[in-house]
PDB file of N, CA and C in Angstrom:
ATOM      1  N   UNK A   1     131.014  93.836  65.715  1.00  0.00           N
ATOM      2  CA  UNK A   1     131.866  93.333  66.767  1.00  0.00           C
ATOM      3  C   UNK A   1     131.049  92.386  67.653  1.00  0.00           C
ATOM      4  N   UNK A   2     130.510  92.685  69.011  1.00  0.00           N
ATOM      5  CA  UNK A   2     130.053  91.642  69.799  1.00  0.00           C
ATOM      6  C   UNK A   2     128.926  92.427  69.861  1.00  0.00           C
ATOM      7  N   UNK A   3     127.846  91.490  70.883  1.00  0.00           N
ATOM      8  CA  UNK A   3     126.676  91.990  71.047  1.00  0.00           C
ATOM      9  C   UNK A   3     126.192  92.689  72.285  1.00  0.00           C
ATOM     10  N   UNK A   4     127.492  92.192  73.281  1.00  0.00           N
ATOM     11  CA  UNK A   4     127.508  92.801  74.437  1.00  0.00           C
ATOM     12  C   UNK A   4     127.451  94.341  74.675  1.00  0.00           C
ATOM     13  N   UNK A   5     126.554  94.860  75.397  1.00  0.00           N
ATOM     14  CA  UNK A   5     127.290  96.429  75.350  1.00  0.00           C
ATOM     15  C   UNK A   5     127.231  97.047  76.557  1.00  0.00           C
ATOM     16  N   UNK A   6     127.826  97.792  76.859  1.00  0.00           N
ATOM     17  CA  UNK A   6     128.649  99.019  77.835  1.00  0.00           C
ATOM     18  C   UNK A   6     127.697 100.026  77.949  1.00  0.00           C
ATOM     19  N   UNK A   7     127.511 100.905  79.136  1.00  0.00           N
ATOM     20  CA  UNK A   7     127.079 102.185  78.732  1.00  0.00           C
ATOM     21  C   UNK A   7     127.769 102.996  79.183  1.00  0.00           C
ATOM     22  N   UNK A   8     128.228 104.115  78.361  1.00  0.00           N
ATOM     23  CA  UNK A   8     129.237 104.835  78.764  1.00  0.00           C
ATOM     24  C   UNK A   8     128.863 106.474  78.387  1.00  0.00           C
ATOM     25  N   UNK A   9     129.666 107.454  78.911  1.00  0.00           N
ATOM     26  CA  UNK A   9     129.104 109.140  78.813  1.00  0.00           C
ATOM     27  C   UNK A   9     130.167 109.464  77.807  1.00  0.00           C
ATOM     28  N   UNK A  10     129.891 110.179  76.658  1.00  0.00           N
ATOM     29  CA  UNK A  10     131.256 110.873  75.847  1.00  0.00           C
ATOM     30  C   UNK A  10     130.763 112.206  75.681  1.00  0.00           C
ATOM     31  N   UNK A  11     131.982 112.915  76.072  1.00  0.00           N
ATOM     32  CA  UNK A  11     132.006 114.457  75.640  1.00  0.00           C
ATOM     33  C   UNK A  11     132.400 114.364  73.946  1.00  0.00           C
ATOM     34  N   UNK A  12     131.417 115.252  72.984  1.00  0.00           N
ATOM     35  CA  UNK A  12     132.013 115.452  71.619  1.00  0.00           C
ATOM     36  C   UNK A  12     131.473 116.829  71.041  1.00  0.00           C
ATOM     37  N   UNK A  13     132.157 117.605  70.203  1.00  0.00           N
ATOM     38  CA  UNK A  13     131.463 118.755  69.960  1.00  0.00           C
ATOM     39  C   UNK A  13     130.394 118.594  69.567  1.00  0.00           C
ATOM     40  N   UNK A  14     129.991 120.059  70.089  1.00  0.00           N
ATOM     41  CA  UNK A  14     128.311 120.290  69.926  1.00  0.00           C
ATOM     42  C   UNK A  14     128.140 120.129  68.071  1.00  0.00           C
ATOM     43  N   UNK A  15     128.735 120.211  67.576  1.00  0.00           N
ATOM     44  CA  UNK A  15     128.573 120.485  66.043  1.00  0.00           C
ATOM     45  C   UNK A  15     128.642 118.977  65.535  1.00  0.00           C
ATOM     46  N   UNK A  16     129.458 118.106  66.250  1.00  0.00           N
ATOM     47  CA  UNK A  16     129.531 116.501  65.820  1.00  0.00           C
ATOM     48  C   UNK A  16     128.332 115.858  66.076  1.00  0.00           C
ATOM     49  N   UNK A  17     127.397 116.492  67.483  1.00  0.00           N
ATOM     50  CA  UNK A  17     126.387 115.977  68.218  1.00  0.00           C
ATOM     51  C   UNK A  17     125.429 116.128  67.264  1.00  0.00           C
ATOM     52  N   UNK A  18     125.170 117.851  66.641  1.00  0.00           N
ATOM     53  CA  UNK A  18     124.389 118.572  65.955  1.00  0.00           C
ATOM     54  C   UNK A  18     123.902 117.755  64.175  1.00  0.00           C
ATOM     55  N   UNK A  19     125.114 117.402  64.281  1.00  0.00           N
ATOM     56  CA  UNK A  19     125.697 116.452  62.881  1.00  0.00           C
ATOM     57  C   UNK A  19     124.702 115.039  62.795  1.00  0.00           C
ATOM     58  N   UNK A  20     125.511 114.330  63.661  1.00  0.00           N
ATOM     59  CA  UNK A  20     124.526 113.126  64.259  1.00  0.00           C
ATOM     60  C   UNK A  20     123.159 113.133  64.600  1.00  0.00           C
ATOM     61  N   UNK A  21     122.613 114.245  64.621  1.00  0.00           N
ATOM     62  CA  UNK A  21     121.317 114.114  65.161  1.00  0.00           C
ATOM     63  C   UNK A  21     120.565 114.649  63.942  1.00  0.00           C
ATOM     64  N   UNK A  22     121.533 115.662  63.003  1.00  0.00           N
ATOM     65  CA  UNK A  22     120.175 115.460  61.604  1.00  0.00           C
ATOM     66  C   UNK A  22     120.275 114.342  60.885  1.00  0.00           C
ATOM     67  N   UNK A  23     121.720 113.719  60.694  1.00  0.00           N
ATOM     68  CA  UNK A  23     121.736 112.033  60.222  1.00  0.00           C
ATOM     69  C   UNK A  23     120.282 111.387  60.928  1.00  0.00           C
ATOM     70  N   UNK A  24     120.311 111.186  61.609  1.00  0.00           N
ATOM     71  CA  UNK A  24     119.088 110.567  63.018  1.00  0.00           C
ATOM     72  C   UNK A  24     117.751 110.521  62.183  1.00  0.00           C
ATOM     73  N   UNK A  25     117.541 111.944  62.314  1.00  0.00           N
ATOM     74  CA  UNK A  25     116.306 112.653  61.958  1.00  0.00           C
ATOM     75  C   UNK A  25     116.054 112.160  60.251  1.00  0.00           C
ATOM     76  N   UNK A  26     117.210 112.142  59.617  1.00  0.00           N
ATOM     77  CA  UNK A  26     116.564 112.050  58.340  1.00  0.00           C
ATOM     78  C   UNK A  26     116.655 110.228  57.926  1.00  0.00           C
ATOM     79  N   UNK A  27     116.137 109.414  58.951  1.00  0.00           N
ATOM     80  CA  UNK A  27     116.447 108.444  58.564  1.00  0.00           C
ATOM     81  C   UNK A  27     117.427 107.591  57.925  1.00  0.00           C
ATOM     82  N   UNK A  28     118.552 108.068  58.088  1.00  0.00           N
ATOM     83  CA  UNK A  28     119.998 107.389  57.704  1.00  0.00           C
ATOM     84  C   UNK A  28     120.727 106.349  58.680  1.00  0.00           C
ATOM     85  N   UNK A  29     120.653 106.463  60.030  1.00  0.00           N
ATOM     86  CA  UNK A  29     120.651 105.755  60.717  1.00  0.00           C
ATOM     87  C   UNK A  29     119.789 105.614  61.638  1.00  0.00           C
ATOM     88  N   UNK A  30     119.162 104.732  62.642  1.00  0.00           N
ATOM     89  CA  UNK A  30     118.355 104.378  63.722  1.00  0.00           C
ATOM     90  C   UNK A  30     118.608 104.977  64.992  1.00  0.00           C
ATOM     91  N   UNK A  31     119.865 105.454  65.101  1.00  0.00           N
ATOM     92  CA  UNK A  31     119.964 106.188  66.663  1.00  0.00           C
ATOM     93  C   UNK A  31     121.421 106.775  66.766  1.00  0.00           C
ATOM     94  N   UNK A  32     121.842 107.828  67.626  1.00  0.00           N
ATOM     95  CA  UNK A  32     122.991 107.856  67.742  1.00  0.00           C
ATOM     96  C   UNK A  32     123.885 106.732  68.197  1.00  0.00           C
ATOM     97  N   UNK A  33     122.916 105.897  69.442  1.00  0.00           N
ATOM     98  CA  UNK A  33     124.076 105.014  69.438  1.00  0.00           C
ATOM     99  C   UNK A  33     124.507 104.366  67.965  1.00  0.00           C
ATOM    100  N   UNK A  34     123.780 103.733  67.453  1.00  0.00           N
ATOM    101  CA  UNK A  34     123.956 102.959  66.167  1.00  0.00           C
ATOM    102  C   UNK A  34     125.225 104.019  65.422  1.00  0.00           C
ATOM    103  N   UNK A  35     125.040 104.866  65.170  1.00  0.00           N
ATOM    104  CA  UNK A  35     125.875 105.480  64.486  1.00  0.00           C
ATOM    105  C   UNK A  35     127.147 105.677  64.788  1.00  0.00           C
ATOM    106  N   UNK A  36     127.103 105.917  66.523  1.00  0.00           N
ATOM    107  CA  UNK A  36     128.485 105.943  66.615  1.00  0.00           C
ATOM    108  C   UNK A  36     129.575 104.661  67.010  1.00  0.00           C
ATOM    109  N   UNK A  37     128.941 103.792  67.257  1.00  0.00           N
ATOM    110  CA  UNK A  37     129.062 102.460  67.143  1.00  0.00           C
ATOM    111  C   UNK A  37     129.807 101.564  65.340  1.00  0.00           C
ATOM    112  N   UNK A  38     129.077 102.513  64.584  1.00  0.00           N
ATOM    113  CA  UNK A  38     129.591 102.113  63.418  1.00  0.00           C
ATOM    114  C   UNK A  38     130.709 102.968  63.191  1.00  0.00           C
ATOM    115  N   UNK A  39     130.522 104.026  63.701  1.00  0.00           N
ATOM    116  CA  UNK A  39     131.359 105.099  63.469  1.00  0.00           C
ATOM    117  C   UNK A  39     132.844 104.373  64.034  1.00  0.00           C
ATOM    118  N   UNK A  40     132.914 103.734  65.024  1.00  0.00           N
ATOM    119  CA  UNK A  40     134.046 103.183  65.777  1.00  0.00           C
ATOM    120  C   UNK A  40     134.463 102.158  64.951  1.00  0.00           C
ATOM    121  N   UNK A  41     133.556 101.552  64.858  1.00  0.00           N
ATOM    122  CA  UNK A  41     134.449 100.347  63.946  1.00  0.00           C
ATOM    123  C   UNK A  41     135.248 100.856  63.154  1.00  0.00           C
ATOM    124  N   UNK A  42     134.532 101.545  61.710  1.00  0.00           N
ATOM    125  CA  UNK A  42     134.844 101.761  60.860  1.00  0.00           C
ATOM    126  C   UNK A  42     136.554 102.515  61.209  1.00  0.00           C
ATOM    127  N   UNK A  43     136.491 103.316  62.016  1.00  0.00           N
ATOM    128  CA  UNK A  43     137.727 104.070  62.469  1.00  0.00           C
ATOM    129  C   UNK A  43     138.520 102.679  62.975  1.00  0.00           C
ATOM    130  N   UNK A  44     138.296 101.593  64.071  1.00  0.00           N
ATOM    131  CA  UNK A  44     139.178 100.703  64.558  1.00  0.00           C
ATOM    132  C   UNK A  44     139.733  99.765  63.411  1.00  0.00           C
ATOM    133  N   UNK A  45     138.413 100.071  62.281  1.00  0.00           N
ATOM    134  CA  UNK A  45     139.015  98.655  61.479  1.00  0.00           C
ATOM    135  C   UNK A  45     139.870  99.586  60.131  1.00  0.00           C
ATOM    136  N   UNK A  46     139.924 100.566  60.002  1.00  0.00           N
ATOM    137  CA  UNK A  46     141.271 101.711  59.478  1.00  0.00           C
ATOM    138  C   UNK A  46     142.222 101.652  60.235  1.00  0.00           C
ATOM    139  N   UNK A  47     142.294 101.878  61.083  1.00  0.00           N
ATOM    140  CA  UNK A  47     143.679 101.459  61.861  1.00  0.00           C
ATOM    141  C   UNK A  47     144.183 100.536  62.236  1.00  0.00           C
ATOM    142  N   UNK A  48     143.272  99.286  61.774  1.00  0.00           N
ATOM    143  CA  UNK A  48     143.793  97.759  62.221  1.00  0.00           C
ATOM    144  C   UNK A  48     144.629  97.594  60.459  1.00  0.00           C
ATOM    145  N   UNK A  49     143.498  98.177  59.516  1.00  0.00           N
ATOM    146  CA  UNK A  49     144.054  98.053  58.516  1.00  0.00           C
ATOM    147  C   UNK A  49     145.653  98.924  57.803  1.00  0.00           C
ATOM    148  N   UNK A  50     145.578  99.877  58.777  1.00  0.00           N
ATOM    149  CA  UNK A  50     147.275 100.753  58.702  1.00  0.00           C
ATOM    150  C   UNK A  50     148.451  99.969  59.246  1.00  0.00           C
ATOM    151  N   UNK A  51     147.853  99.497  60.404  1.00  0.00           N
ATOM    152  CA  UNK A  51     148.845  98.516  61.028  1.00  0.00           C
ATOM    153  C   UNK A  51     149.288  97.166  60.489  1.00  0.00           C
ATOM    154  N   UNK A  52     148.493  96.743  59.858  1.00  0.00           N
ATOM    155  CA  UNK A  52     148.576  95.447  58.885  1.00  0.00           C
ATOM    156  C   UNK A  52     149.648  95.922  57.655  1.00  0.00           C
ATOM    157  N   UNK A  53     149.393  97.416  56.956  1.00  0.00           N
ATOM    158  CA  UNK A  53     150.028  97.721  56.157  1.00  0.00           C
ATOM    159  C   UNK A  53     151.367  98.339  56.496  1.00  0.00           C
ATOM    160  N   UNK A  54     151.755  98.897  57.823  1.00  0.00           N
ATOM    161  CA  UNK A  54     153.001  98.908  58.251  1.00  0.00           C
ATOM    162  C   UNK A  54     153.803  98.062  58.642  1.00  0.00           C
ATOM    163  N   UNK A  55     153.150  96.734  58.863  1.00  0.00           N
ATOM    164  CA  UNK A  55     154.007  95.601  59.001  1.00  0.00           C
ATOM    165  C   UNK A  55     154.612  95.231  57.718  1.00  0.00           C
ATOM    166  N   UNK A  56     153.739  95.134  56.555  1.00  0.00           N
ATOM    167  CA  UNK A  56     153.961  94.369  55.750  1.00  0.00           C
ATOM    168  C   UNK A  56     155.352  95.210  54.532  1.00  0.00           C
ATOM    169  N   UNK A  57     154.824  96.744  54.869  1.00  0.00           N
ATOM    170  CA  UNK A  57     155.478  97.829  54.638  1.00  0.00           C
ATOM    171  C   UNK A  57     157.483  97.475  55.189  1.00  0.00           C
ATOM    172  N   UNK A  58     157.213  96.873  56.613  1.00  0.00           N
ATOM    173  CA  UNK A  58     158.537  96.960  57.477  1.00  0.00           C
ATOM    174  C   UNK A  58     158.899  95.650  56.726  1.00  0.00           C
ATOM    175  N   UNK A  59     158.623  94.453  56.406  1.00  0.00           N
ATOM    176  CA  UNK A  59     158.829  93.362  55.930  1.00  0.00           C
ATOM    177  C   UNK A  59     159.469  93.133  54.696  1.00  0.00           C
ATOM    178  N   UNK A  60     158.884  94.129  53.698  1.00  0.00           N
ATOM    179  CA  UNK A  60     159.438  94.347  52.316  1.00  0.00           C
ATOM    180  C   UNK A  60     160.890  95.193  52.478  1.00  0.00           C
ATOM    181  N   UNK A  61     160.913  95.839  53.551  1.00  0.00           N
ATOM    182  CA  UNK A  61     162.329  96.663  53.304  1.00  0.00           C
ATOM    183  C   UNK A  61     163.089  95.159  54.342  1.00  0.00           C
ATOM    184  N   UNK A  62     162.814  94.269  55.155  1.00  0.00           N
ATOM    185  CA  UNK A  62     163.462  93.621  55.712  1.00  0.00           C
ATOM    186  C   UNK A  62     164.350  92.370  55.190  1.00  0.00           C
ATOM    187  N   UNK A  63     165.973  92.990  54.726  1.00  0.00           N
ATOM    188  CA  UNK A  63     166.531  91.792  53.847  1.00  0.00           C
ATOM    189  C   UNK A  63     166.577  90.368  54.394  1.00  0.00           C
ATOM    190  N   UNK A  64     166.791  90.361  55.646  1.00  0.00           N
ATOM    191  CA  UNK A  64     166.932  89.005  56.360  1.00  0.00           C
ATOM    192  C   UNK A  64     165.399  88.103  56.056  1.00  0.00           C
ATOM    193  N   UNK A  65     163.967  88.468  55.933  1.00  0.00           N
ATOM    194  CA  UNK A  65     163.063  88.310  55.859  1.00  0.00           C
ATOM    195  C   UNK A  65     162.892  88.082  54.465  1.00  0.00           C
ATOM    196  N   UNK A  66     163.608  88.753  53.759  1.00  0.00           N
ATOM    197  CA  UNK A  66     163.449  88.566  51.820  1.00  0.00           C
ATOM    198  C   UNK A  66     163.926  87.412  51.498  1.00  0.00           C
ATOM    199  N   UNK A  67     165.603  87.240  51.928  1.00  0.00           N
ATOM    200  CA  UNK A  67     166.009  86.155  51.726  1.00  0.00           C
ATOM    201  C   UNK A  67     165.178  84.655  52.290  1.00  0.00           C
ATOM    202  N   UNK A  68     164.618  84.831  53.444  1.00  0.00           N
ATOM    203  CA  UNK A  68     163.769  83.701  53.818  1.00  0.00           C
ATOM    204  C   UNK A  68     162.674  83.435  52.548  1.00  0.00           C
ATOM    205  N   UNK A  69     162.280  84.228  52.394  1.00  0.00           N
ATOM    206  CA  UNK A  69     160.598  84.106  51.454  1.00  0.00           C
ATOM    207  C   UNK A  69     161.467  83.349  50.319  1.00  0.00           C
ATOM    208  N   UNK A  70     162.826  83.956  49.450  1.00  0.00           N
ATOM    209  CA  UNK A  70     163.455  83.375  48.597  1.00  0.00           C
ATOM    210  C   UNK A  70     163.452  81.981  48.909  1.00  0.00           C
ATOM    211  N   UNK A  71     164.153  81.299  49.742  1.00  0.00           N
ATOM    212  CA  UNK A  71     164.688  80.413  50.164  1.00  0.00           C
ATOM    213  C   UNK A  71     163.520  79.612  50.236  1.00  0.00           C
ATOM    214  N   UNK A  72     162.511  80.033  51.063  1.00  0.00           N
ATOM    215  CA  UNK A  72     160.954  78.997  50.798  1.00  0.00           C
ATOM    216  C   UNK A  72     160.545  78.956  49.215  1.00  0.00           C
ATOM    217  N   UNK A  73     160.575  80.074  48.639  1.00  0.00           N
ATOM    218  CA  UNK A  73     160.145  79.594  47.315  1.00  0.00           C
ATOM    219  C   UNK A  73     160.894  78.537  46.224  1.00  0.00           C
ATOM    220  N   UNK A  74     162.088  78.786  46.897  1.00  0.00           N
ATOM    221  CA  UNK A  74     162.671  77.607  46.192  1.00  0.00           C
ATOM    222  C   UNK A  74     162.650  76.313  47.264  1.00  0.00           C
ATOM    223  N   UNK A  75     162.288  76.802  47.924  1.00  0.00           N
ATOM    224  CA  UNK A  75     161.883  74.910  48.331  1.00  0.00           C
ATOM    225  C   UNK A  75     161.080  74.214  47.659  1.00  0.00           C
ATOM    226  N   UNK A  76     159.866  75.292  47.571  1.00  0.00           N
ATOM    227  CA  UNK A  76     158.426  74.037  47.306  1.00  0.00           C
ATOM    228  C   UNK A  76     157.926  74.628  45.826  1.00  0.00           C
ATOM    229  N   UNK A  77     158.807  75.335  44.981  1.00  0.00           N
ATOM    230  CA  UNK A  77     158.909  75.800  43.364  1.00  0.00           C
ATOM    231  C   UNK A  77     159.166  74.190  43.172  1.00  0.00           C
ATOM    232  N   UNK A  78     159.091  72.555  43.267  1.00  0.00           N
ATOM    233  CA  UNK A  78     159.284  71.680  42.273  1.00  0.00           C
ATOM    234  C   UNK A  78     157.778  71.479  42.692  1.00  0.00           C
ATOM    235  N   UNK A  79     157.356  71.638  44.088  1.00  0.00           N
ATOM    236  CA  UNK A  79     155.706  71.353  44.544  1.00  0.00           C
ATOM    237  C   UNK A  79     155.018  72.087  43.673  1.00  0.00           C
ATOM    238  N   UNK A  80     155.424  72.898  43.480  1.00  0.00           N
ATOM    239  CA  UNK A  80     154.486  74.014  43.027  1.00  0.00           C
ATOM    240  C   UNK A  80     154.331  73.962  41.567  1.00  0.00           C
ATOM    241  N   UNK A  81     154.703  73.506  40.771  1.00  0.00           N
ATOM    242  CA  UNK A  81     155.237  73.055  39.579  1.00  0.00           C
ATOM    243  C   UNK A  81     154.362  71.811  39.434  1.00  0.00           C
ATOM    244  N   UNK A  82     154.286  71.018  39.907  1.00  0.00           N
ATOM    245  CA  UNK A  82     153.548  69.682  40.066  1.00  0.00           C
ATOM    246  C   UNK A  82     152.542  69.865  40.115  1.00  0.00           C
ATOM    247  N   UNK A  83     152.030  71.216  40.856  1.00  0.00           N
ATOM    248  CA  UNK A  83     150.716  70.923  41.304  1.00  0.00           C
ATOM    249  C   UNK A  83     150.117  71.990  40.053  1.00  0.00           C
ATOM    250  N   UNK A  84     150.942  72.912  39.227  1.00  0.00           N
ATOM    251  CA  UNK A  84     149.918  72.930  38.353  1.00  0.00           C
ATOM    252  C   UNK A  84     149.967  71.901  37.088  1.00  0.00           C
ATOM    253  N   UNK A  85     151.046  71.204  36.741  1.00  0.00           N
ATOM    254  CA  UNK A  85     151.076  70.204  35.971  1.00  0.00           C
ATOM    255  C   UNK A  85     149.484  69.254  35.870  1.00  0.00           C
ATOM    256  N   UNK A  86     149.258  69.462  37.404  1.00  0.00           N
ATOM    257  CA  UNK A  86     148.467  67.799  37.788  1.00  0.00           C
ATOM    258  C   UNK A  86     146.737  69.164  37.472  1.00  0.00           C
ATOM    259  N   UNK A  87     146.862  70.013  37.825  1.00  0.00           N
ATOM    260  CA  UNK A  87     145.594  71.215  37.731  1.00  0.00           C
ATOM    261  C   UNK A  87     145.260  71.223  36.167  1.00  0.00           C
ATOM    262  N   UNK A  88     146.084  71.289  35.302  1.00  0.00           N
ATOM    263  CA  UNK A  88     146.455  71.813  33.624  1.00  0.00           C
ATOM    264  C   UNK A  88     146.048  69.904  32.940  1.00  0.00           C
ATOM    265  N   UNK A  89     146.282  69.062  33.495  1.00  0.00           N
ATOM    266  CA  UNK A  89     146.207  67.613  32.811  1.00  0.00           C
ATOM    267  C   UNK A  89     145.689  66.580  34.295  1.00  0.00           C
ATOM    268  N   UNK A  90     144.159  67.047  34.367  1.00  0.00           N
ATOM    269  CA  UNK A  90     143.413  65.868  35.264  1.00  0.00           C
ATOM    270  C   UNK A  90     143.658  64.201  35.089  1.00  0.00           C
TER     271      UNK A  90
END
């Protein structure tokens, strides 16, 4: 993400803490911060990625939205046609 950072206090179980700190110890990561830092992403960029897939999810059931995509593909299906004609014979 950015390089800027915050310092902030988090309560987390003792057993998550306990967790993180033999990761630490056995050289897997460089520090707790580091870890939980990745730890966030990885969680923000799963849920950026659920949300991407519930849109696209709401879109496919959306007929008004189907018929559009139709309607563009037959617009530019003679473009599209051309352009592999001209790809297939340089």
């Amino acid at each position: 993400m950015g390089n800027a950072t915050v310092r902030t206090t988090l309560a987390i179980p003792a057993e998550l803490l306990a967790e993180t700190d033999r990761i630490v110890s056995e050289g897997k990561v460089r520090s707790r911060n580091q870890f939980i830092a990745q730890a966030l992403e990885h969680e923000i960029a799963a849920l950026k990625r659920a949300e991407i897939d519930a849109a696209l999810a709401e879109m496919a059931q959306d007929q008004e939205y189907q018929a559009e995509v139709l309607q563009i593909e037959r617009e530019f299906a003679n473009a599209s046609w051309e352009a592999l004609l001209l790809e297939e014979n340089p």
